[in-house]
N, C-alpha and C. Protein backbone atom coordinates (compact mmCIF):
# COMPACT_ATOMS: atom_id res chain seq x y z
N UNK A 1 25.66 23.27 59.10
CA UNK A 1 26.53 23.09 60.23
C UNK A 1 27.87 23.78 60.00
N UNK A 2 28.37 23.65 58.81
CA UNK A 2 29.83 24.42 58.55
C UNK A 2 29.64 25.98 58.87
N UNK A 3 28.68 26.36 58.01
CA UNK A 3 28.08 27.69 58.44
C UNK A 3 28.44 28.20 59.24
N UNK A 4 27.46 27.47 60.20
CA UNK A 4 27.91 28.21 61.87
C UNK A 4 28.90 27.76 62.71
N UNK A 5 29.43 26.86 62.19
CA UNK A 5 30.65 26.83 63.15
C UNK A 5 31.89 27.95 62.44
N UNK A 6 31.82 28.33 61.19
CA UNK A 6 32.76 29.13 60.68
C UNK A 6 32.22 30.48 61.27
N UNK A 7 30.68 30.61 61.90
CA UNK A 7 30.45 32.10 62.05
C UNK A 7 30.61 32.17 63.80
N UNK A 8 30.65 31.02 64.16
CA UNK A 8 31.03 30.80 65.59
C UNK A 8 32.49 31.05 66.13
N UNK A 9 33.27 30.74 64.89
CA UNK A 9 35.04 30.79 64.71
C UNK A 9 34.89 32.33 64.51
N UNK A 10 34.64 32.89 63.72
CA UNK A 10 34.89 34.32 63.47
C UNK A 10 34.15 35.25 64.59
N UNK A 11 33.79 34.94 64.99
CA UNK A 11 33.12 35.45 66.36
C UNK A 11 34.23 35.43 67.65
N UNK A 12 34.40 34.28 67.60
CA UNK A 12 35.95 34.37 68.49
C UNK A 12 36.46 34.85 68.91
N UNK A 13 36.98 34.62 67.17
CA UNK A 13 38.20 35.95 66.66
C UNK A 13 38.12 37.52 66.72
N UNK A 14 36.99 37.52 66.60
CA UNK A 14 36.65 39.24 67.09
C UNK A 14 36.57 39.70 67.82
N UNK A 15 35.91 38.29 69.17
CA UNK A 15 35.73 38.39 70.52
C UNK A 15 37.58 38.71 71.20
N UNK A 16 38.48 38.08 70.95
CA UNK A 16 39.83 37.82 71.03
C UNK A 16 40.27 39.34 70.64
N UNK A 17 40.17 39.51 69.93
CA UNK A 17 40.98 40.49 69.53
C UNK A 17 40.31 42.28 69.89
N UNK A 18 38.97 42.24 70.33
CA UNK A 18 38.39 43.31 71.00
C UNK A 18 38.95 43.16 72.12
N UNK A 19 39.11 42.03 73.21
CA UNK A 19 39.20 41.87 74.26
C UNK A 19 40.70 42.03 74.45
N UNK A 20 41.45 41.79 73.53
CA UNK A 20 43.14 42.30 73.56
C UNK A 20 43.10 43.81 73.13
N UNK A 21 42.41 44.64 72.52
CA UNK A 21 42.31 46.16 72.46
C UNK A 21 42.10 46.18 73.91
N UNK A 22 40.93 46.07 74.47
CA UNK A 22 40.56 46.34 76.07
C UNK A 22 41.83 46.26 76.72
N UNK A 23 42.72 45.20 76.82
CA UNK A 23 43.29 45.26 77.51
C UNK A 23 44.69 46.15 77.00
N UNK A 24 44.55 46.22 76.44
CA UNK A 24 46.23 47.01 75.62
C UNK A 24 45.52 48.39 76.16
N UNK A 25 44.44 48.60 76.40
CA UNK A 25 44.50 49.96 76.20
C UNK A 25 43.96 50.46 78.02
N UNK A 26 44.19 49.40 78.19
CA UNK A 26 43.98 49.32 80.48
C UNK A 26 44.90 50.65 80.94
N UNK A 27 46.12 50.97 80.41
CA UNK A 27 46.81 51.99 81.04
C UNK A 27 45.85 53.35 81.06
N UNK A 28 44.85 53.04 80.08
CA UNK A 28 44.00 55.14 80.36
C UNK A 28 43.02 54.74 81.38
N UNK A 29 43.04 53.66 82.47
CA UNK A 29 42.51 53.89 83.26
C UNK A 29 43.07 55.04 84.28
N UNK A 30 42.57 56.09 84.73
CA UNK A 30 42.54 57.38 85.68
C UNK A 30 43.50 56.83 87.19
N UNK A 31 44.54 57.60 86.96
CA UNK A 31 45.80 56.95 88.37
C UNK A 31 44.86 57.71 89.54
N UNK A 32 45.20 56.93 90.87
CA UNK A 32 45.16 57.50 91.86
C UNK A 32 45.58 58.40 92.58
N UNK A 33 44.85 60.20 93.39
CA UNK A 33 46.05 60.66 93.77
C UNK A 33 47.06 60.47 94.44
N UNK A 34 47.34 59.15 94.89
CA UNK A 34 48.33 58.62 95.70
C UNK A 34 49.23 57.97 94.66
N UNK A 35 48.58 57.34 93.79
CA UNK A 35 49.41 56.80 92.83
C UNK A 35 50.24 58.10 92.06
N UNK A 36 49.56 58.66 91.63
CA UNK A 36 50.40 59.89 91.08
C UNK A 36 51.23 60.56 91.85
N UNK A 37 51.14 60.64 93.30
CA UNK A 37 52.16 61.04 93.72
C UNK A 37 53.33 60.27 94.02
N UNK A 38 52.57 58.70 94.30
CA UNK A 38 54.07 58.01 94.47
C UNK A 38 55.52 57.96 93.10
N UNK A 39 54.10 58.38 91.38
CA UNK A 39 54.71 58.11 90.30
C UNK A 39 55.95 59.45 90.43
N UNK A 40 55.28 60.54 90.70
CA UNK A 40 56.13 61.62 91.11
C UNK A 40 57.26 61.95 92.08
N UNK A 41 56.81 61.12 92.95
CA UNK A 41 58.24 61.03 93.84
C UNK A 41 59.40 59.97 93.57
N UNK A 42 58.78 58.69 92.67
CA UNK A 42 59.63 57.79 92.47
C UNK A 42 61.00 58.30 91.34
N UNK A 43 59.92 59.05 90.13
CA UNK A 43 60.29 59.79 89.43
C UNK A 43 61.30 60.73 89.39
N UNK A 44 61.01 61.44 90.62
CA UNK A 44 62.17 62.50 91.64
C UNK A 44 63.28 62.01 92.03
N UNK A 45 63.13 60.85 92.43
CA UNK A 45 64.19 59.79 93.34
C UNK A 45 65.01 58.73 92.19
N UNK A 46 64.77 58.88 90.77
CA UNK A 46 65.39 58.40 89.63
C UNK A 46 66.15 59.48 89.13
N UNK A 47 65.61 61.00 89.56
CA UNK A 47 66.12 62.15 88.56
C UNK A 47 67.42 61.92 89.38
N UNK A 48 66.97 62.01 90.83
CA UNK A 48 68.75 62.51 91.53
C UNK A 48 69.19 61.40 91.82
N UNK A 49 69.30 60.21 91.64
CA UNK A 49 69.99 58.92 91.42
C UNK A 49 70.67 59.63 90.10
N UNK A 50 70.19 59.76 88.98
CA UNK A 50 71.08 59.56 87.61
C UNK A 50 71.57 61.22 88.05
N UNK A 51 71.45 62.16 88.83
CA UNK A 51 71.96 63.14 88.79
C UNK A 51 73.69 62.81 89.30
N UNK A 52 73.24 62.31 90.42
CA UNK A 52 74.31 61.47 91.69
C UNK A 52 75.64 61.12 90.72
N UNK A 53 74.80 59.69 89.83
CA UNK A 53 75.84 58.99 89.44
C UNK A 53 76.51 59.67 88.17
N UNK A 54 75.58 60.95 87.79
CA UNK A 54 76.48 61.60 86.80
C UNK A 54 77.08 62.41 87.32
N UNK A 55 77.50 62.98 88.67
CA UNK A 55 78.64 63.99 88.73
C UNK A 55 79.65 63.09 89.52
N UNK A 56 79.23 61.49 89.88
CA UNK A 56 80.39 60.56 90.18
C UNK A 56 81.10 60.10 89.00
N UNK A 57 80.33 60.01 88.02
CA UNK A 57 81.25 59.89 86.54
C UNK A 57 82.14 61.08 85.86
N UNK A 58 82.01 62.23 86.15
CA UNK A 58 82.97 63.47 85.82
C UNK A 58 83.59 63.65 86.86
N UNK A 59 83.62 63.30 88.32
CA UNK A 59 84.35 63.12 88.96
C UNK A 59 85.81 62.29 89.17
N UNK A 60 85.01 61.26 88.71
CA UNK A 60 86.40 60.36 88.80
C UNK A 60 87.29 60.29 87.23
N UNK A 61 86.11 61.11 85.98
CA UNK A 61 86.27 61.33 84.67
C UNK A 61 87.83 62.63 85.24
N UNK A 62 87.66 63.45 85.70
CA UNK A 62 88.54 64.55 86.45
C UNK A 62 90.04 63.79 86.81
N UNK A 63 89.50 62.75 88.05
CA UNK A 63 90.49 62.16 88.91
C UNK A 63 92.05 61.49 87.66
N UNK A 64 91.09 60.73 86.92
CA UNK A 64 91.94 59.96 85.84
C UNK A 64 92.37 61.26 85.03
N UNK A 65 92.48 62.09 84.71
CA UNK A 65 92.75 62.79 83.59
C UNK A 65 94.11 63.49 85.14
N UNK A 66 93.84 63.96 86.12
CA UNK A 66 94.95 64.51 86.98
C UNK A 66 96.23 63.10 86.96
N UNK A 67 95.78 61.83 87.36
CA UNK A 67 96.42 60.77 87.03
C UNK A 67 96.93 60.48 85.85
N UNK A 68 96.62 60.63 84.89
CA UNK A 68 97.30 60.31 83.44
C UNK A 68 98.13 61.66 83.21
N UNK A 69 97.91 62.96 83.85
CA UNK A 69 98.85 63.99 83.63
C UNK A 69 100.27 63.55 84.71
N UNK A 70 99.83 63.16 85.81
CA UNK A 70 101.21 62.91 86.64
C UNK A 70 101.64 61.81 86.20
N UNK A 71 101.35 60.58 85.39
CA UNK A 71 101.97 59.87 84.81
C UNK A 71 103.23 60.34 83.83
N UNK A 72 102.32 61.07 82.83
CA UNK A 72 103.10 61.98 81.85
C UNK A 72 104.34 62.72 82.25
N UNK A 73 103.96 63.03 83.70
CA UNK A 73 105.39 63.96 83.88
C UNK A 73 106.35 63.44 84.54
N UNK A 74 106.17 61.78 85.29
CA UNK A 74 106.74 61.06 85.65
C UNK A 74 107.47 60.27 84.78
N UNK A 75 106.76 59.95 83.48
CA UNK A 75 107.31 59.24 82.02
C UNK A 75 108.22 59.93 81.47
N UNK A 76 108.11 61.53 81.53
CA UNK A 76 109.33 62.54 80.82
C UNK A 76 110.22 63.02 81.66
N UNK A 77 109.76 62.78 83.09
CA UNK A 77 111.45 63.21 83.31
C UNK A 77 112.17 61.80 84.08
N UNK A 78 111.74 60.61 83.79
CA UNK A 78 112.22 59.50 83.87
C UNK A 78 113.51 59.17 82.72
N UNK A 79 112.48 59.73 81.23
CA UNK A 79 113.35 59.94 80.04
C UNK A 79 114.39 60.78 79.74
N UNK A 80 114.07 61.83 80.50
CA UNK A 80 115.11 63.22 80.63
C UNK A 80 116.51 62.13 81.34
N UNK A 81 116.11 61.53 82.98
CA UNK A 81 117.03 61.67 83.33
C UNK A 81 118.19 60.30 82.60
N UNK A 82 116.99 58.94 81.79
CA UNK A 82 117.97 58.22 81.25
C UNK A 82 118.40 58.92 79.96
N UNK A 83 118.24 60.18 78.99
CA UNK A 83 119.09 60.87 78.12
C UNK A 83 120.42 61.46 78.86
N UNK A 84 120.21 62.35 80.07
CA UNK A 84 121.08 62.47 80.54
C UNK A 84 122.26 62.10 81.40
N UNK A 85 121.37 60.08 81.75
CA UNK A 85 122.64 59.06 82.20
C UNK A 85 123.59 58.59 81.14
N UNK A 86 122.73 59.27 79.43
CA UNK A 86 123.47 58.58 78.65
C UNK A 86 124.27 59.18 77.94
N UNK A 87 124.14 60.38 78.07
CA UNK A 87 124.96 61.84 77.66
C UNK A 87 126.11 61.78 78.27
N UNK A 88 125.76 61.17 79.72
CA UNK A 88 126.85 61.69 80.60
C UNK A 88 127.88 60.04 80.47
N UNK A 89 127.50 59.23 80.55
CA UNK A 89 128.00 58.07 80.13
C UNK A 89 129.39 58.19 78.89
N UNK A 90 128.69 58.58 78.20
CA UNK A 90 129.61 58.80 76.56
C UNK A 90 130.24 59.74 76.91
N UNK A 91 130.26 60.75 77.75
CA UNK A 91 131.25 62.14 78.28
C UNK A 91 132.11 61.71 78.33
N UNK A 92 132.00 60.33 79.65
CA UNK A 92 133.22 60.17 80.28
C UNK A 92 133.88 58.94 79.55
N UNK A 93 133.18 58.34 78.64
CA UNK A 93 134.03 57.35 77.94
C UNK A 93 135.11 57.36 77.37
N UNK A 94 136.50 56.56 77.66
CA UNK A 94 137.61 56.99 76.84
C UNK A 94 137.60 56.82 75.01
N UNK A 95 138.14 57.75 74.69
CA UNK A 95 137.59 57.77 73.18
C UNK A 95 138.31 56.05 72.64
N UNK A 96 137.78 55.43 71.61
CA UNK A 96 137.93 54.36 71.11
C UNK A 96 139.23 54.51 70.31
N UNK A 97 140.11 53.51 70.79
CA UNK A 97 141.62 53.54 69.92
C UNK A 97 141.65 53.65 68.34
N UNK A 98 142.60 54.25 68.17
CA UNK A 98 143.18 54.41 67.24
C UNK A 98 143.60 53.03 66.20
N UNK A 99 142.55 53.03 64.72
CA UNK A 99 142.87 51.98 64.07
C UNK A 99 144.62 51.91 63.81
């Protein structure tokens, strides 16, 4: 009786695990030509989606870099003109008395 229930168990197990090859290997079933074309057009319609959103990312990659340059030139001659409120400040200051 142990016998065969151990050769009944291993039977199973072989049964199980052929039957999980079968199925792991279901994708080489032969697509349809409809299926293949929908795989092809879906395919098409992913290329120019990621095409899309990659020239909206160097786009606005562009936009920020024109923005961080007019920052820059807004930051230096902001600085220019407080060097030269402070240049001109000390010009006109009367010189400090005499110890």
């Amino acid at each position: 009786m142990a016998r065969s229930t151990t050769f009944l168990g291993a039977a199973a197990i072989a049964l199980t695990a052929a039957m999980a090859v079968t199925m792991a290997n279901g994708a080489s079933i032969p697509s349809s030509p409809a299926e293949k074309a929908a795989t092809a057009a879906l395919n098409r319609k992913i290329a120019e989606d990621n095409a899309a959103a990659e020239a909206r990312a160097r786009q606005q990659q562009i936009e920020y870099q024109q923005q961080m340059q007019a920052y820059e030139q807004a930051k230096a001659q902001y600085e220019q003109q407080v060097r030269n409120a402070q240049f001109n400040t000390e010009k006109q200051s009367p010189p400090p008395p005499p110890n």
